[in-house]
Protein backbone atom coordinates (compact mmCIF):
# COMPACT_ATOMS: atom_id res chain seq x y z
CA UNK A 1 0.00 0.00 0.00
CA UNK A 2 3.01 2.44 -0.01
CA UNK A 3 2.98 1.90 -3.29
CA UNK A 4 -0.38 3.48 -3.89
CA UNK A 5 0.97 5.91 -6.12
CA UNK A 6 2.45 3.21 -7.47
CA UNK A 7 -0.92 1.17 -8.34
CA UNK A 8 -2.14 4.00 -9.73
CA UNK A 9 0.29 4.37 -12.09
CA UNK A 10 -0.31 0.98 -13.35
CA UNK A 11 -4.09 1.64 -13.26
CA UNK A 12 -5.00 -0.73 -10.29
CA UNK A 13 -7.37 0.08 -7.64
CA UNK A 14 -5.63 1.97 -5.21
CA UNK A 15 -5.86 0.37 -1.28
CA UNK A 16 -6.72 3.60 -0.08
CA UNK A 17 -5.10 6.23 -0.40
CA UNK A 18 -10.61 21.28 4.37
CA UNK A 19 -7.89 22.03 2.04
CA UNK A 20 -8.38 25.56 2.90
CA UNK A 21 -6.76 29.17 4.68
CA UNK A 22 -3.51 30.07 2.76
CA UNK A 23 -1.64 29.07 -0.64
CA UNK A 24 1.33 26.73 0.40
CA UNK A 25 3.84 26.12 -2.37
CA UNK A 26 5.62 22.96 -3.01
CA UNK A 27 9.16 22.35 -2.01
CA UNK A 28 11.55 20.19 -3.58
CA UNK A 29 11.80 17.00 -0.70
CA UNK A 30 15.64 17.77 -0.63
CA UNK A 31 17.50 18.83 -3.68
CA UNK A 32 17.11 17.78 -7.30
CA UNK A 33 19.80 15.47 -6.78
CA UNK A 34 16.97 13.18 -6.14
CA UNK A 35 14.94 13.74 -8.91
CA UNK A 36 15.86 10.89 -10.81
CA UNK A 37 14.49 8.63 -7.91
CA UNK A 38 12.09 10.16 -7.29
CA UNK A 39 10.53 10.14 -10.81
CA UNK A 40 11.13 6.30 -11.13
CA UNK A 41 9.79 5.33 -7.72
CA UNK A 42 6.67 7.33 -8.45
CA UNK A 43 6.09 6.01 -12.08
CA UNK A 44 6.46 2.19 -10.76
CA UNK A 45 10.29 1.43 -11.70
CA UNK A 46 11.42 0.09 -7.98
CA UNK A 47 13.96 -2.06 -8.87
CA UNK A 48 15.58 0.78 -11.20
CA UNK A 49 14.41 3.37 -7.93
CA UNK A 50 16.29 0.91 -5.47
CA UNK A 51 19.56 0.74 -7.96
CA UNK A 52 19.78 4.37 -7.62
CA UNK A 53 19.21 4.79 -3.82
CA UNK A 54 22.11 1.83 -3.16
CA UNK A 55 24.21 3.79 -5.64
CA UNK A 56 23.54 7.18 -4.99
CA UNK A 57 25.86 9.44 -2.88
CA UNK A 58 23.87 12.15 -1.35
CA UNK A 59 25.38 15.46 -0.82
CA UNK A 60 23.52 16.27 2.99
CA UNK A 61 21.95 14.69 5.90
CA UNK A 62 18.29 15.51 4.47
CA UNK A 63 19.38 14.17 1.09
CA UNK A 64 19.94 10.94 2.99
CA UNK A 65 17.67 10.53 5.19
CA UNK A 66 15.19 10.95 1.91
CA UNK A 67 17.28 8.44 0.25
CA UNK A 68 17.36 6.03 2.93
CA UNK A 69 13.56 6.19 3.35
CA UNK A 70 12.88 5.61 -0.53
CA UNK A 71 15.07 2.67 -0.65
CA UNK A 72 12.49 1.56 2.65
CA UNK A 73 9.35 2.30 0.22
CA UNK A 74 10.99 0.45 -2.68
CA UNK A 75 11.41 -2.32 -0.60
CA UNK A 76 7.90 -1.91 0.78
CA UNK A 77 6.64 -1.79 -2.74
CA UNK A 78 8.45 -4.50 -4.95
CA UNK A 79 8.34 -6.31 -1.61
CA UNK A 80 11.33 -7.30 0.28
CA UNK A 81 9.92 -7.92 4.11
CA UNK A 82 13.37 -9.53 4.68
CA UNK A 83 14.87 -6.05 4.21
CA UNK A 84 12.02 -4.33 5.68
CA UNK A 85 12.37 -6.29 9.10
CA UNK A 86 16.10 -5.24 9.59
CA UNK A 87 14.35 -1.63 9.18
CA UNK A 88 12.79 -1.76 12.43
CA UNK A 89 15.20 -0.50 14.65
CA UNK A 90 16.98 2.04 11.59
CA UNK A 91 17.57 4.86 12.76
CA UNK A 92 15.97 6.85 9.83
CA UNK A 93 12.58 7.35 11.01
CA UNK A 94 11.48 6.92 7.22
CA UNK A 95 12.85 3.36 7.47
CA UNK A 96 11.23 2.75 10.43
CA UNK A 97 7.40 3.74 9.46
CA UNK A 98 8.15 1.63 6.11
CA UNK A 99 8.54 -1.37 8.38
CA UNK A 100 5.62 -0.51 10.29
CA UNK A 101 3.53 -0.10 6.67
CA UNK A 102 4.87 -3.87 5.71
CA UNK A 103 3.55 -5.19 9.28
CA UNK A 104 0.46 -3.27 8.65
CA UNK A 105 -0.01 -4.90 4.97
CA UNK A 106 1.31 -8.13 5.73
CA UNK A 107 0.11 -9.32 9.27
CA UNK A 108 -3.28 -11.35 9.50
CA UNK A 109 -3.25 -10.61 13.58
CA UNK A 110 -5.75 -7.49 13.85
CA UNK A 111 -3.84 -6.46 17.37
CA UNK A 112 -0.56 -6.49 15.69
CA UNK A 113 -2.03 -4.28 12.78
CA UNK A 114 -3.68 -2.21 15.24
CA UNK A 115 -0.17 -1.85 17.17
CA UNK A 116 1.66 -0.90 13.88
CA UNK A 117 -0.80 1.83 13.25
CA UNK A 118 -0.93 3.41 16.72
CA UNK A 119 3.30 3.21 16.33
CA UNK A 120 3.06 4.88 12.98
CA UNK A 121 0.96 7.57 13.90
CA UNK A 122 3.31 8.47 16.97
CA UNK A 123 5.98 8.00 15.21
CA UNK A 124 4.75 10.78 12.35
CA UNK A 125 3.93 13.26 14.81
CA UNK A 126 7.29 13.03 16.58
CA UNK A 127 9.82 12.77 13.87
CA UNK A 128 8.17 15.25 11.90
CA UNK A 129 9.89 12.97 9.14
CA UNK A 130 7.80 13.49 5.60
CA UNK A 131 7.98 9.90 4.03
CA UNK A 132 6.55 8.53 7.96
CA UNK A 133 3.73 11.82 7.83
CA UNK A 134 3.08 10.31 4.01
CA UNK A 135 2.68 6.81 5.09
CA UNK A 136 0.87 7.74 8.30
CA UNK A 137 -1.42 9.47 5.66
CA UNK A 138 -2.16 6.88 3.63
CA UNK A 139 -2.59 4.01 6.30
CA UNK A 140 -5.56 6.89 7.55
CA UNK A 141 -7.12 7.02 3.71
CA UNK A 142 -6.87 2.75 3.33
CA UNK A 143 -9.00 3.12 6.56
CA UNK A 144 -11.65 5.75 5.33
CA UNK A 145 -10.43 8.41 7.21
CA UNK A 146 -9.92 10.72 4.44
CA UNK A 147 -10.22 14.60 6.36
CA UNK A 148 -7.66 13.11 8.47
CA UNK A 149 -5.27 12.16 6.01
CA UNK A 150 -5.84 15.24 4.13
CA UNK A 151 -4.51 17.13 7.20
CA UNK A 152 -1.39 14.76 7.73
CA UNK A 153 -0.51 15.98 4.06
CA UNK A 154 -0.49 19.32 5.18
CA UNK A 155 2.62 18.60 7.58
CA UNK A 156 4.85 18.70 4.41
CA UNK A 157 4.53 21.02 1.46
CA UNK A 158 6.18 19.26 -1.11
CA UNK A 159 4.94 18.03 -4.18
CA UNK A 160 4.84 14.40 -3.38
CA UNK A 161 2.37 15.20 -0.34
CA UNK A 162 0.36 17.74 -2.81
CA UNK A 163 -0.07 14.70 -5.01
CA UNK A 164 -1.25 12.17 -2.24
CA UNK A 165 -3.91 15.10 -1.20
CA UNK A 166 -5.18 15.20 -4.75
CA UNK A 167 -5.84 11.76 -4.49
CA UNK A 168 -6.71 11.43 -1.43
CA UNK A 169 -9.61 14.20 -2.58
CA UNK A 170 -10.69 11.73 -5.66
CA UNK A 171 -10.68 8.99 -3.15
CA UNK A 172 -13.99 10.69 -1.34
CA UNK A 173 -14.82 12.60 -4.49
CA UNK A 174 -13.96 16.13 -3.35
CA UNK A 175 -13.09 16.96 -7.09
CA UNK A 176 -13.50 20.78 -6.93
CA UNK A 177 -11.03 20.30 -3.62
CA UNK A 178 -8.52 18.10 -5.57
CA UNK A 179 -9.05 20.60 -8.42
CA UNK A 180 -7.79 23.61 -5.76
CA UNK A 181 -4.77 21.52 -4.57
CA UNK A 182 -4.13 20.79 -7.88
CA UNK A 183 -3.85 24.61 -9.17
CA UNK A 184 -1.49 25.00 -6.21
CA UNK A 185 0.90 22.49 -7.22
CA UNK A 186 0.98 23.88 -11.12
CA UNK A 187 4.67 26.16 -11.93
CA UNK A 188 6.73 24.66 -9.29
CA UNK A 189 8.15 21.24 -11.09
CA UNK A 190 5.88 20.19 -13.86
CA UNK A 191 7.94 18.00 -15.42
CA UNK A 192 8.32 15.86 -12.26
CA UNK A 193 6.60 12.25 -12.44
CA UNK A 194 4.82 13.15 -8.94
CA UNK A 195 2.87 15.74 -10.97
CA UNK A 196 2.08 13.52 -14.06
CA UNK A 197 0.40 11.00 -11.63
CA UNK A 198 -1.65 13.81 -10.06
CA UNK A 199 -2.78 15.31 -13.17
């Protein structure tokens, strides 16, 4: 379910996954350095997407930290639980919630999925880390709890949460609010795959 850009992207139903007051602009999740990964983790190339994160030299600590937690998500989305265990204890936060997300996909045992949730959620709020707000977000929109996901996008102004917001507007057919969000996005990086899949 990380992947539900992903699904979208090869036109499957997505598992899913108020806008209002001022005009926030996207930002960049770190520096274009990253574009490249980014664009093939959010058109559905993960195995090219996880070449380039184990590869990739980033030039600060955000860089990484993004890096790290995209090579999480590709593992999330090809999937590679093996991986995704050793993630529990990383200590990029973004790591972290994407082994939480595989617990929450994968286990059968409702208290253990319950367990995942309530860590994923905490662990959002207090790392402030975008990919674990993003994944927070879209656990809340596979559960119906779209206004609440919505908000969690809010956390981060990039273009990558912009884009989960649109959808997550489709996903409880708030068109006119996807619409808005969508407007707001427009001039910053059109050329990025992120804003392909929302438009």
């Amino acid at each position: 379910a990380q992947a539900v850009f992903a699904q979208i992207s090869r036109g499957k139903q997505a598992v899913a996954s108020l806008l209002g007051g001022r005009r926030a602009r996207a930002c960049p999740m770190a520096d274009d350095e990253l574009q490249e990964v980014r664009d093939n983790f959010y058109v559905g190339n993960f195995q090219k997407a996880l070449q380039l994160c184990e590869s990739t030299s980033a030039s600060n600590d955000v860089a990484q930290s993004e890096l790290d937690a995209t090579l999480a998500r590709c593992c999330l989305a090809i999937p590679l639980f093996d991986r995704l265990k050793a993630m529990q204890n990383s200590e990029c936060p973004g790591q972290q919630a994407a082994a939480l997300m595989a617990v929450i996909m994968k286990s059968r045992n409702e208290q253990q999925k319950a367990a995942a949730k309530e860590k994923l959620a905490t662990l959002a709020s207090q790392s402030h880390d975008m990919s674990c707000s993003m994944l927070s977000a879209i656990c809340l929109g596979m559960d119906g709890s779209y206004k609440e996901a919505v908000q969690q996008t809010k956390a981060h102004p990039t273009m990558e949460m912009q884009a989960l917001c649109v959808f997550m507007c489709l996903s409880c057919n708030q068109v006119a609010m996807a619409e808005r969000q969508l407007a707001e996005m427009a001039g910053n990086n059109d050329d990025s795959a992120v804003f392909r899949l929302a438009t």
